[in-house]
Structures are given as C-alpha cells and as structure tokens.
N, C-alpha and C. Protein backbone atom coordinates (compact mmCIF):
# COMPACT_ATOMS: atom_id res chain seq x y z
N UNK A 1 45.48 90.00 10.48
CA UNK A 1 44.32 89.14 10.49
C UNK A 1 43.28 89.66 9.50
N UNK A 2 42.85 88.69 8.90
CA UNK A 2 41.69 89.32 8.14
C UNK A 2 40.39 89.71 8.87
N UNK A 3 39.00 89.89 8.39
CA UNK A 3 38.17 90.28 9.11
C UNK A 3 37.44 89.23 9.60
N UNK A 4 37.66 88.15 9.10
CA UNK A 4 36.25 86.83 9.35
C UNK A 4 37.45 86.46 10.44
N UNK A 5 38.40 86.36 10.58
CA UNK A 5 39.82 86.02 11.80
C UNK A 5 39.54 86.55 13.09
N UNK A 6 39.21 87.96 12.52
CA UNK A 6 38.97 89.06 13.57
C UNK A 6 37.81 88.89 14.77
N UNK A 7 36.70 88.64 13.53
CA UNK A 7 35.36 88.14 14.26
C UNK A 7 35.10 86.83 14.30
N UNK A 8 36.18 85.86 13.84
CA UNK A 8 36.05 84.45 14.93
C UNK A 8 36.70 84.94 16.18
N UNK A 9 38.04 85.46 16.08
CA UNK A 9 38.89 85.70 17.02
C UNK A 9 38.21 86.59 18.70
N UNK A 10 36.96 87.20 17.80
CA UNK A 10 36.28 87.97 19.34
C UNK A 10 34.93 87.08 19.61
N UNK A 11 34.19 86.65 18.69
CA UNK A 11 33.52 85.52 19.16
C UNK A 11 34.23 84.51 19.72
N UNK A 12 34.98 84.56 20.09
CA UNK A 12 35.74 82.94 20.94
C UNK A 12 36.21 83.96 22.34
N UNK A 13 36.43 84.92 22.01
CA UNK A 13 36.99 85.94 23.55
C UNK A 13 35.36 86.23 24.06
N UNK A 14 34.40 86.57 23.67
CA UNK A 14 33.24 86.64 24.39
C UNK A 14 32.77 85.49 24.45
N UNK A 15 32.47 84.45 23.95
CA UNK A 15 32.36 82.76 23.98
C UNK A 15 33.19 82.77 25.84
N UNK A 16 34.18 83.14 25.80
CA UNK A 16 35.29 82.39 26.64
C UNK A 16 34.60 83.19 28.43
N UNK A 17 34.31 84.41 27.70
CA UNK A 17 34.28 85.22 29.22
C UNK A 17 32.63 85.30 29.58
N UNK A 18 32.38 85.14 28.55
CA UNK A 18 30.70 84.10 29.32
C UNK A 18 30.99 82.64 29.93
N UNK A 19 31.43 81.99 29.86
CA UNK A 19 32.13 80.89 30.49
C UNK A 19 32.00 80.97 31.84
N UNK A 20 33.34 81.87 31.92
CA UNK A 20 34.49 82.38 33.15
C UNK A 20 32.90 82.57 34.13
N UNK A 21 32.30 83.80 33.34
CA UNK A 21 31.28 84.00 34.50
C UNK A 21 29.79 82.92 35.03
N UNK A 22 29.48 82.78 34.07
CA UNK A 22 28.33 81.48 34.01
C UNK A 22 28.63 80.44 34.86
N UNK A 23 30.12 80.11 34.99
CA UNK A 23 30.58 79.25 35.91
C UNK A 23 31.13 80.07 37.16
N UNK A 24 31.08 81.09 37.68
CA UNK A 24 30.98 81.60 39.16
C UNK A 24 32.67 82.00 38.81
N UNK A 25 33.22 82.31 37.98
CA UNK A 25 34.25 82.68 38.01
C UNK A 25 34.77 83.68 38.96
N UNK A 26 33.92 84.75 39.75
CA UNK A 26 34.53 85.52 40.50
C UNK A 26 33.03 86.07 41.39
N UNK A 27 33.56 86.71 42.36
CA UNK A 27 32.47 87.17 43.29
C UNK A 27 31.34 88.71 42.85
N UNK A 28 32.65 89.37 41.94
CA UNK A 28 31.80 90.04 41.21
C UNK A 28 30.70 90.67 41.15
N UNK A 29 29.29 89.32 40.47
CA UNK A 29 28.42 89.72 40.00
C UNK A 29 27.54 88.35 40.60
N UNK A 30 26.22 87.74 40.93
CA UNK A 30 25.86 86.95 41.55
C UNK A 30 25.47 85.95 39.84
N UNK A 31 25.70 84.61 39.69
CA UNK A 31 25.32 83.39 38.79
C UNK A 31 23.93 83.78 38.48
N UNK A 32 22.91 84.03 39.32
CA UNK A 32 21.66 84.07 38.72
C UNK A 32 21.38 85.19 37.42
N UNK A 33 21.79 86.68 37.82
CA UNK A 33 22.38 87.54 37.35
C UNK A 33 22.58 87.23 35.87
N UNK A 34 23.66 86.48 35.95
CA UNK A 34 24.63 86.68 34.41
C UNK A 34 23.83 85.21 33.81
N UNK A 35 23.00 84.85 34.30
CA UNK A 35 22.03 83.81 33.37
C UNK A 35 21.04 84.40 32.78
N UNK A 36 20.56 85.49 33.34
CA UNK A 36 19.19 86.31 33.15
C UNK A 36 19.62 87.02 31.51
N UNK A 37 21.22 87.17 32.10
CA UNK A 37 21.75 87.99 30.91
C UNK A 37 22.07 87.28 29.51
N UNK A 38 22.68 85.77 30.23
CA UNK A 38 22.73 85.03 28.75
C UNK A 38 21.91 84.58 28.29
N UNK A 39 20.47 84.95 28.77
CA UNK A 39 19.45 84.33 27.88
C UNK A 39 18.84 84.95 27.37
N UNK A 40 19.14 86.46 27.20
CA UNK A 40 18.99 87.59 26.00
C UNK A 40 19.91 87.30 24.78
N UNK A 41 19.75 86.41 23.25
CA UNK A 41 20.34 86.59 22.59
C UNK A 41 21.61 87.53 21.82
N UNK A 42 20.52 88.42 21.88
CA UNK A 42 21.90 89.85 21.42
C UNK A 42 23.46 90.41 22.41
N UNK A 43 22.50 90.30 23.41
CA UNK A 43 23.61 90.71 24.77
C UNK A 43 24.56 88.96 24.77
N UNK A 44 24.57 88.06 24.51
CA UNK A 44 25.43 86.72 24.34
C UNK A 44 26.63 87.20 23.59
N UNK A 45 25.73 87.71 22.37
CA UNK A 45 26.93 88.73 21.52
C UNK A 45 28.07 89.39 21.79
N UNK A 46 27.63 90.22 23.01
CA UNK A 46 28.47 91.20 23.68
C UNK A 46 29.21 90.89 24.30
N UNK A 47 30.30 91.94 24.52
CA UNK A 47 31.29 91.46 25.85
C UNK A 47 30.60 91.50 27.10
N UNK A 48 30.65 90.87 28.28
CA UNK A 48 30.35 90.82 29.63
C UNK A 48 30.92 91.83 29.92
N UNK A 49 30.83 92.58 31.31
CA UNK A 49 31.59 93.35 32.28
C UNK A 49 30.61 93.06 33.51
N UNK A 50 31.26 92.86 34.33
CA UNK A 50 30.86 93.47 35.81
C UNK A 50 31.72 93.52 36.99
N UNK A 51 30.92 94.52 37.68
CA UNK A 51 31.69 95.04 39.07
C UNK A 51 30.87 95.49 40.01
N UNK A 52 30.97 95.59 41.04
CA UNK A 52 30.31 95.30 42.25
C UNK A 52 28.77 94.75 42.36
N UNK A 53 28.67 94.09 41.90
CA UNK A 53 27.14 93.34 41.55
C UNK A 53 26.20 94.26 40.27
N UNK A 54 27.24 94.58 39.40
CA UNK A 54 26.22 95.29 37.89
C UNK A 54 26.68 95.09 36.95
N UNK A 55 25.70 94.25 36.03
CA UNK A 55 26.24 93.98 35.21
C UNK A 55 26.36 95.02 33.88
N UNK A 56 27.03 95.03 32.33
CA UNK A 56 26.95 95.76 31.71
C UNK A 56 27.70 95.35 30.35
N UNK A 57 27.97 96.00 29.43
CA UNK A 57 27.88 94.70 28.20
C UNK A 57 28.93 96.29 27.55
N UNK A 58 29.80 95.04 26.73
CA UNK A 58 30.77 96.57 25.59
C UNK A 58 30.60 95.88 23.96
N UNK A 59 30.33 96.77 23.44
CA UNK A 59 30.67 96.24 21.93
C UNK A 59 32.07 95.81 21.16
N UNK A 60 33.25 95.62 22.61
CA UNK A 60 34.30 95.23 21.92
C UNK A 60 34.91 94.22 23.26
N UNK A 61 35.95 93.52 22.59
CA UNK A 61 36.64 93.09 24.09
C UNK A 61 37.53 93.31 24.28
N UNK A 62 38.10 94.70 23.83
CA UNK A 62 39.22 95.28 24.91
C UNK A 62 39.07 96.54 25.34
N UNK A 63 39.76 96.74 25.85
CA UNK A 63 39.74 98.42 26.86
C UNK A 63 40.47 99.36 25.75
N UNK A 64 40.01 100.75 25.74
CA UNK A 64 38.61 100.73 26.84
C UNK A 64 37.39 100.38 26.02
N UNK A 65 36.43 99.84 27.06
CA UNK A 65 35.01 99.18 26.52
C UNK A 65 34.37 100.17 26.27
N UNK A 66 33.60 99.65 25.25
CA UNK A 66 32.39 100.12 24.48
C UNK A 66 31.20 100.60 25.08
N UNK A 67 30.71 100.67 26.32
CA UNK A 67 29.46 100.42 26.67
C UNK A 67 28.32 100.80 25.72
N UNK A 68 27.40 99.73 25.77
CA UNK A 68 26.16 99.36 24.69
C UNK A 68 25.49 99.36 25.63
N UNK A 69 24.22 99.38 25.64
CA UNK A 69 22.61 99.30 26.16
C UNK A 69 22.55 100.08 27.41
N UNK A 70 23.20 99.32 28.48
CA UNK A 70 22.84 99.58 29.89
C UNK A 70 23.92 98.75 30.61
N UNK A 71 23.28 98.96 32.07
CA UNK A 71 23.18 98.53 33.30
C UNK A 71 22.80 97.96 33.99
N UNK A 72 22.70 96.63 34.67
CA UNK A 72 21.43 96.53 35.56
C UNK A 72 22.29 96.25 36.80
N UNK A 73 21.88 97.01 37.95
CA UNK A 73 22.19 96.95 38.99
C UNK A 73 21.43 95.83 39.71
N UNK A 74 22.34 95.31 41.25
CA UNK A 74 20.83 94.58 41.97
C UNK A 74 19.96 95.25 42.71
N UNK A 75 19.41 94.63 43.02
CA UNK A 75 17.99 95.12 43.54
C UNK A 75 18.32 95.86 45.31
N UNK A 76 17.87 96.87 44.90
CA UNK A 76 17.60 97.98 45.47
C UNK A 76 16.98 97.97 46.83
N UNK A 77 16.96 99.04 48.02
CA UNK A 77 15.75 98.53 49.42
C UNK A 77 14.31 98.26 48.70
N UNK A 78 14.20 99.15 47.72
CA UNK A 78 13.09 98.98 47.06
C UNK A 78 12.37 97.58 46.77
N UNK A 79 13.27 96.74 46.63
CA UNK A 79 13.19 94.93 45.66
C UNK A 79 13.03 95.10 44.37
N UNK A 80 13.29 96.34 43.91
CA UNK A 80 13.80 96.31 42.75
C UNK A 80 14.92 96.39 42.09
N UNK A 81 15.42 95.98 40.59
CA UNK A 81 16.33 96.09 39.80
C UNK A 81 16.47 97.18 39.53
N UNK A 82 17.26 98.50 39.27
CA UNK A 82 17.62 99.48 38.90
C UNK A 82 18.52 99.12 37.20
N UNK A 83 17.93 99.74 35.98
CA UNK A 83 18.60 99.97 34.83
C UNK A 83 18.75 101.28 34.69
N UNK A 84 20.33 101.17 34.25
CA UNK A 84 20.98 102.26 34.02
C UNK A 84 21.43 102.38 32.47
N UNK A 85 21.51 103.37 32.37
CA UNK A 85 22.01 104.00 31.15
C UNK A 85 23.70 103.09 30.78
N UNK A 86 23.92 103.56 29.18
CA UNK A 86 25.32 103.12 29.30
C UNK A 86 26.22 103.98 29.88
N UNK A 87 27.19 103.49 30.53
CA UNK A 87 28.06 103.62 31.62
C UNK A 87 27.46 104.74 33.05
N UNK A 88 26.50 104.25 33.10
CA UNK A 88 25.24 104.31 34.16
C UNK A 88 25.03 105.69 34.48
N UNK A 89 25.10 106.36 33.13
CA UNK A 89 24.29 107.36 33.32
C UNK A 89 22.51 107.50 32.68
N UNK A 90 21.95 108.16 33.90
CA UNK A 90 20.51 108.03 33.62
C UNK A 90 20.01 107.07 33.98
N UNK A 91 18.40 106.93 34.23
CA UNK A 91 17.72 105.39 34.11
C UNK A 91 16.94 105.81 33.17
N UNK A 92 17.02 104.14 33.17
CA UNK A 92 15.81 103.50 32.14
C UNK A 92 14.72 103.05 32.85
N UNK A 93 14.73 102.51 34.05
CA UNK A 93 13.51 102.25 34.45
C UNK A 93 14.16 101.13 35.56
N UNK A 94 13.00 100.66 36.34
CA UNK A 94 13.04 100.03 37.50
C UNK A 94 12.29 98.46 37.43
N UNK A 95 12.65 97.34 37.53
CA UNK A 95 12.27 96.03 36.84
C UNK A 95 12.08 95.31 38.37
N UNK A 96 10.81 94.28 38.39
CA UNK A 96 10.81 93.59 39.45
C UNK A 96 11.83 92.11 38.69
N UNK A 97 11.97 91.96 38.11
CA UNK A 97 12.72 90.50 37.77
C UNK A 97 14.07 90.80 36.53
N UNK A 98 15.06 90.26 37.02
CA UNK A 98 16.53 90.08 36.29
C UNK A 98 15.85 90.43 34.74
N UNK A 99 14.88 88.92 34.34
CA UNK A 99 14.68 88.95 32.78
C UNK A 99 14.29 90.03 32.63
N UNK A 100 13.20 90.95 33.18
CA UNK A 100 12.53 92.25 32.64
C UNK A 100 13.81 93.19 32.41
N UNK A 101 14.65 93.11 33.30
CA UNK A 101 15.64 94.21 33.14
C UNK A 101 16.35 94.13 32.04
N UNK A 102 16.92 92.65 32.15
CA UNK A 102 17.95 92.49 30.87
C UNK A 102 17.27 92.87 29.64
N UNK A 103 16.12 92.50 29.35
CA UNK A 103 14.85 92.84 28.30
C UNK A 103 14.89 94.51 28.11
N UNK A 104 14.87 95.05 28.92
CA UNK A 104 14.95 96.55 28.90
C UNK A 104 16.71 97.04 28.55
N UNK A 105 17.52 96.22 28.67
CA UNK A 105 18.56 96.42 28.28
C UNK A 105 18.95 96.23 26.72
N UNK A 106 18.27 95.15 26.50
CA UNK A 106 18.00 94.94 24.66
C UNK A 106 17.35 95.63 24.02
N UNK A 107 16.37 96.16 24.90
CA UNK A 107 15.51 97.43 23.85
C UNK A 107 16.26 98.72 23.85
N UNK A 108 16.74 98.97 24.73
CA UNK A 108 18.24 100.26 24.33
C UNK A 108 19.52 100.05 23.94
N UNK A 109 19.70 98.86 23.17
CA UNK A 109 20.81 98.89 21.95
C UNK A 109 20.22 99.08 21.21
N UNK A 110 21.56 100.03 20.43
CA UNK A 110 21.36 100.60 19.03
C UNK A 110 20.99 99.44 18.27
N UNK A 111 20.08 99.75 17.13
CA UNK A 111 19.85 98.83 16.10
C UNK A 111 21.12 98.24 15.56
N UNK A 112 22.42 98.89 14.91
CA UNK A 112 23.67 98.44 14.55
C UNK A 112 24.41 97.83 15.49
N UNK A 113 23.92 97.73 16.60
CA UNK A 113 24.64 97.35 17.26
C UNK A 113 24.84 95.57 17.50
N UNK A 114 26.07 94.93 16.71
CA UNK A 114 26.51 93.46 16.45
C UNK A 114 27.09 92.92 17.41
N UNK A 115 27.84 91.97 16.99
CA UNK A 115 28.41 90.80 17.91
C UNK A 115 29.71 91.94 18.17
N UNK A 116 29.79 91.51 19.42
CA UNK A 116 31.74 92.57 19.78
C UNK A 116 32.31 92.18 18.59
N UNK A 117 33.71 93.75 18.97
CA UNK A 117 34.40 93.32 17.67
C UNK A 117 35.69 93.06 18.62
N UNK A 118 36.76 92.81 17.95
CA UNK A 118 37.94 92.73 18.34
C UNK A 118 38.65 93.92 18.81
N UNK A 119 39.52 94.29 20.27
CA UNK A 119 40.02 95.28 20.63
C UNK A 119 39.53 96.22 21.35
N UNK A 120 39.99 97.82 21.22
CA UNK A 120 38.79 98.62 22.33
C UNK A 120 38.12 98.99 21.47
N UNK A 121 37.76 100.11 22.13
CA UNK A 121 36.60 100.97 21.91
C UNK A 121 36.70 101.99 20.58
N UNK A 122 37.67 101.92 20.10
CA UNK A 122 38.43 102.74 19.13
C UNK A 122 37.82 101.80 18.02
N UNK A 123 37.51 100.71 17.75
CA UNK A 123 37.09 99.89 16.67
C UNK A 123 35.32 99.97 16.52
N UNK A 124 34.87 99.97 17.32
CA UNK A 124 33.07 100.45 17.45
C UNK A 124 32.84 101.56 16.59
C-alpha cells in the first residue's frame, strides 16, 4: 500500500470504531462519555479504546496501541472525573464535566501527535 492508502485505510478504521461506539456498541464505556470525546477534534483522529468505563485514545489501530494523551475515568465518590496519564499512569487532574476532561486530554498530546496511523504501535 502506498502511504495516502495507508492513511485512508486507518481513517476509515477509526471513522468505523467511532461508529461502533457512538452507537452503544458495547457496555464498555457509557454513550455520553464517548460524545464528550468526539467532540474534541484531535482525539476524532485517534483510535478509541475503552474498558471498564475509561476511556483512552492510541495513535494507531492495531495492537499493541499507542497510548496518546490520557485517560478519563468516570466519576469518582468524589463526582468527579479522574484524568489519567497515558496508559494511566499519573494524574493530570480532576474535572467536574466529561468536556473539561476530554479538554485536558487534548492539552497532553504531543504536538506531533496526528490522525492514527495504520497497525500497532511499532509504526508511531
């Protein structure tokens, strides 16, 4: 494949698995959640991941993932959002609302950091 192949070919695999989830595809991660997330431009870019209600974003779409920015867990006894580091080490800080978090998740990607690429983590 050439390279513009490559990066239609993973823009249509992250295209596809924002879908899957936006439409309640699995129990996962809660719909409100992964809206907060697609309405951060850059992170649209990214691959999705989540698991037990946290979401988290890879710069590629295959295994193993990339992890980029963060974390955001749900909300806590506290009523707050918990952001985590990539692959949730550390915080970043504690958010009363989804958008603030995801927002805090865009401000800790790397500047280079683009649309996924094709494959794992070995291509980042």
């Amino acid at each position: 494949m050439t390279d513009d192949a490559d990066a239609r070919s993973a823009a249509a695999i992250v295209a596809g698995e924002w879908r899957f989830l936006l439409g309640g595809g699995h129990d996962l991660v809660d719909r409100e959640t992964v809206r907060a997330a697609y309405a951060q431009p850059r992170l649209r870019q990214l691959f999705p991941l989540v698991s037990h209600g946290v979401m988290y974003f890879s710069g590629c779409t295959g295994m193993p993932a990339a992890h980029v920015g963060g974390q955001v867990q749900p909300r806590g006894t506290d009523g707050l959002f918990r952001v985590r580091g990539p692959k949730g080490l550390g915080t970043l800080g504690r958010t009363e609302t989804l958008e603030e978090a995801f927002a805090l998740i865009v401000a800790n990607l790397p500047e280079e950091c683009g649309p996924a690429v094709l494959g794992g983590a070995g291509r980042v």
